[in-house]
C-alpha atoms as a PDB file:
ATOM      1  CA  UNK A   1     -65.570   3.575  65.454  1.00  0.00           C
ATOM      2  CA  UNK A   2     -65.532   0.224  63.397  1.00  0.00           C
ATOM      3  CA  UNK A   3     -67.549  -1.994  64.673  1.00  0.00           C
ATOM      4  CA  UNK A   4     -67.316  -5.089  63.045  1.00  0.00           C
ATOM      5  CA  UNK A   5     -65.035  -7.912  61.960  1.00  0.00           C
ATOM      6  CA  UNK A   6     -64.037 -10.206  60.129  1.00  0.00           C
ATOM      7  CA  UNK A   7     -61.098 -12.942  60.585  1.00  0.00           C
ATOM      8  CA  UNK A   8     -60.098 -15.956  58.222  1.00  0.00           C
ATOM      9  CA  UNK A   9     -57.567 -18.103  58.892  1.00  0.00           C
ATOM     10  CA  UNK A  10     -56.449 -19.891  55.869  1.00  0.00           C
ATOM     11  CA  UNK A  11     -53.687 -23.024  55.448  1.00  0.00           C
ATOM     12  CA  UNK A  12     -52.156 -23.248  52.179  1.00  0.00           C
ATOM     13  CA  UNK A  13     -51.935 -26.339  50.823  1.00  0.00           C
ATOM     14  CA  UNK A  14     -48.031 -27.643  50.807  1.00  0.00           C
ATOM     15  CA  UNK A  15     -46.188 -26.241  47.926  1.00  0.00           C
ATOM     16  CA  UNK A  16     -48.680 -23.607  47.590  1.00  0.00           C
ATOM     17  CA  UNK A  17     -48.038 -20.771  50.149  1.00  0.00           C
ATOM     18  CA  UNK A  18     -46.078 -18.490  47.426  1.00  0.00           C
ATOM     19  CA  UNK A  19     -49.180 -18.600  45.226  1.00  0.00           C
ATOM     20  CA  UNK A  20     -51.638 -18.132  48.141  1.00  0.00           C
ATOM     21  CA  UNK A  21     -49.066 -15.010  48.779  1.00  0.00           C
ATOM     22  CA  UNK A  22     -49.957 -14.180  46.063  1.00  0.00           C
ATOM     23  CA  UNK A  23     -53.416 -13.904  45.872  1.00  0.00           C
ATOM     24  CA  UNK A  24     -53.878 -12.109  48.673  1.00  0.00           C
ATOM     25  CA  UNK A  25     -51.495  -9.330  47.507  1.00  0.00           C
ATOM     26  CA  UNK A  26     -53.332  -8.996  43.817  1.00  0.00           C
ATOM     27  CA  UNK A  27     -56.694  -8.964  45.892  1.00  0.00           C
ATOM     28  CA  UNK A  28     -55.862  -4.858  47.225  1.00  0.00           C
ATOM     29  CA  UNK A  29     -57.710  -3.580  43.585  1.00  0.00           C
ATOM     30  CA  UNK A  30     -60.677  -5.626  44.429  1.00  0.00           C
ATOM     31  CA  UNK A  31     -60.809  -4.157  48.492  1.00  0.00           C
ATOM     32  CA  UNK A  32     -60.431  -0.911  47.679  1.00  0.00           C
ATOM     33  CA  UNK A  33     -63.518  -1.247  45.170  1.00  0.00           C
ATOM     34  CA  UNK A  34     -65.329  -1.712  48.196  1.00  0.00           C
ATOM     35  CA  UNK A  35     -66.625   1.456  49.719  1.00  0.00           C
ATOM     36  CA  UNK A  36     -67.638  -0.998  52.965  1.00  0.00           C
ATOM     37  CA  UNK A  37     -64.492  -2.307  53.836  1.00  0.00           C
ATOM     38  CA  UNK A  38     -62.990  -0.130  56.087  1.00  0.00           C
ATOM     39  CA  UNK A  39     -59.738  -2.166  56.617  1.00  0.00           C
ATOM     40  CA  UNK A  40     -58.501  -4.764  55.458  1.00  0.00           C
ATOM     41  CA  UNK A  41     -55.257  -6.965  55.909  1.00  0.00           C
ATOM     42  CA  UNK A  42     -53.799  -9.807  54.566  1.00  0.00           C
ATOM     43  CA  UNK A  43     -51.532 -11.740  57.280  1.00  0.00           C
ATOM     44  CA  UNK A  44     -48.713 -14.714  57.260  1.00  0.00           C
ATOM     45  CA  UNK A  45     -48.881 -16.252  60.760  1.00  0.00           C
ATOM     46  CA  UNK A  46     -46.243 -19.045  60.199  1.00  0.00           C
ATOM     47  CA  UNK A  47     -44.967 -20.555  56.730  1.00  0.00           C
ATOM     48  CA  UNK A  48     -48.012 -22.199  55.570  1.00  0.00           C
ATOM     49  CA  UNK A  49     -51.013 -20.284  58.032  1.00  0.00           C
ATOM     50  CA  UNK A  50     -52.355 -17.002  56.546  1.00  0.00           C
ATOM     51  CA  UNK A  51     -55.218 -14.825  57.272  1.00  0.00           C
ATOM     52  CA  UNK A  52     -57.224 -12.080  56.630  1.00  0.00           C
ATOM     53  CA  UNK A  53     -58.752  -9.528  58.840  1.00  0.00           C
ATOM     54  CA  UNK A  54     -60.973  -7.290  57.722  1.00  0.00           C
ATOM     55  CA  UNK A  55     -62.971  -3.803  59.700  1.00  0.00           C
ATOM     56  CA  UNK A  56     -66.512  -2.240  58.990  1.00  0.00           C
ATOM     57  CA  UNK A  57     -68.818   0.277  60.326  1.00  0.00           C
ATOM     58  CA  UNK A  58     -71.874  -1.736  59.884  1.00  0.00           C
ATOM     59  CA  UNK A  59     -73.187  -5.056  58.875  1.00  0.00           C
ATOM     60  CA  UNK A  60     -74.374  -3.848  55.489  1.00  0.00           C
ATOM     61  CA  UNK A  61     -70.423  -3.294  54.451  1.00  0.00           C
ATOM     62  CA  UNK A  62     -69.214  -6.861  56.550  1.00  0.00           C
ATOM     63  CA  UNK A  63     -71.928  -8.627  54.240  1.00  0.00           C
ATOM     64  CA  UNK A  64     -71.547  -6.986  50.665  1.00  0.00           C
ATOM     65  CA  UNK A  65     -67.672  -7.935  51.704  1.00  0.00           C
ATOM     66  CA  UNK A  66     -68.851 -11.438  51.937  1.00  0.00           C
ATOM     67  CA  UNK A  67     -70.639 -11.636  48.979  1.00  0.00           C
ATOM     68  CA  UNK A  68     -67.884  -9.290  46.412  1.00  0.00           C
ATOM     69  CA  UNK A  69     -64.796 -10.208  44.393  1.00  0.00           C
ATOM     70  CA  UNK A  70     -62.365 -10.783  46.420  1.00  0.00           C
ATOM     71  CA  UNK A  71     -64.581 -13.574  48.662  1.00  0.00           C
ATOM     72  CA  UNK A  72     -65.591 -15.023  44.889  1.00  0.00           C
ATOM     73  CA  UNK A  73     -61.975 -14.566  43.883  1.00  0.00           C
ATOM     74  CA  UNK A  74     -60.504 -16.452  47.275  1.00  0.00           C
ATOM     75  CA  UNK A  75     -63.489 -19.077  47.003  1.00  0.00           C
ATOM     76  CA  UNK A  76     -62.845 -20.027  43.147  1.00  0.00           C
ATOM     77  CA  UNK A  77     -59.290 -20.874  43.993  1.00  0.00           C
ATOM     78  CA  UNK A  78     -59.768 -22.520  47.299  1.00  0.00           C
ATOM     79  CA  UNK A  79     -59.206 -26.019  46.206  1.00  0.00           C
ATOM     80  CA  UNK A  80     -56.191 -25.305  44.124  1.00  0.00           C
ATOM     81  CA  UNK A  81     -54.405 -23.395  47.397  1.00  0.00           C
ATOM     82  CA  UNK A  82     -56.200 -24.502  50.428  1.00  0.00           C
ATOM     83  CA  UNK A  83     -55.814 -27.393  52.535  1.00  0.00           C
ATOM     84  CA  UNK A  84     -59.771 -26.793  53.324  1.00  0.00           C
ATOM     85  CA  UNK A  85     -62.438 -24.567  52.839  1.00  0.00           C
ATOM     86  CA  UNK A  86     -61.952 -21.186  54.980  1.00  0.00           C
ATOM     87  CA  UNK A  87     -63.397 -20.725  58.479  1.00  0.00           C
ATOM     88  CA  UNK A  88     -65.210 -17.007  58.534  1.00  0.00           C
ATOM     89  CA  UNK A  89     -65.550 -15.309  62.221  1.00  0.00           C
ATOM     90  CA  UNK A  90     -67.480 -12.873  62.556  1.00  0.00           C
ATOM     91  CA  UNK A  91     -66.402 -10.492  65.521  1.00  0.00           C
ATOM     92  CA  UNK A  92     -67.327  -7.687  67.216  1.00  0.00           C
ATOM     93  CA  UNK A  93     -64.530  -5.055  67.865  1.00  0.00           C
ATOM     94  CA  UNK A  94     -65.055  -4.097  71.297  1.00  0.00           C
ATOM     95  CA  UNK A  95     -62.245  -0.809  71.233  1.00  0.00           C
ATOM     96  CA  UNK A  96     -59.926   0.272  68.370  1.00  0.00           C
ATOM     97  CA  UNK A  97     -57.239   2.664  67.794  1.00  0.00           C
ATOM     98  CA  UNK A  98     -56.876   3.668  64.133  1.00  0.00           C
ATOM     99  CA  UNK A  99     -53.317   6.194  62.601  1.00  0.00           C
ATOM    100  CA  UNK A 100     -54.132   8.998  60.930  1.00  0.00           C
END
């Protein structure tokens, strides 16, 4: 079972939510490079709120996550397509339920 987490909610500046889109779709290379991550998705909650919510087995995997590409990529860019810097949670998954 995965047992960590990671959720950031991000708000795209206004005019900007097709490139922040974007970016998180050209960001799948980069996560699958990562032998850590175990999931990872990148959400649209409403037109301008997006997030991305990410699974690992350990901390190890959660933490080289923090510190790869796609984090570097996301913070590069953040004051170009973000109304402010991204809030990181870190959760604990108490119960999952993964397909095959």
């Amino acid at each position: 079972m995965t047992k960590h987490a990671l959720y950031v909610p991000l708000k795209a500046k206004p005019g900007k939510e097709q490139e922040l889109a974007a970016f998180l779709r050209s960001a799948v290379p980069l996560v699958n490079d990562e032998p850590g991550t175990v999931s990872w998705y990148a959400i649209q909650e409403g037109p301008s709120s997006f997030a991305i919510f990410d699974t690992f087995d350990d901390e190890d995997g959660r933490e080289a996550h923090l510190t790869g590409k796609v984090a570097a990529a996301l913070m590069a860019k953040a004051d170009e397509l973000l109304e402010k810097a991204p809030d990181i949670y870190k959760l604990e998954i108490l119960a999952d339920k993964l397909g095959k």
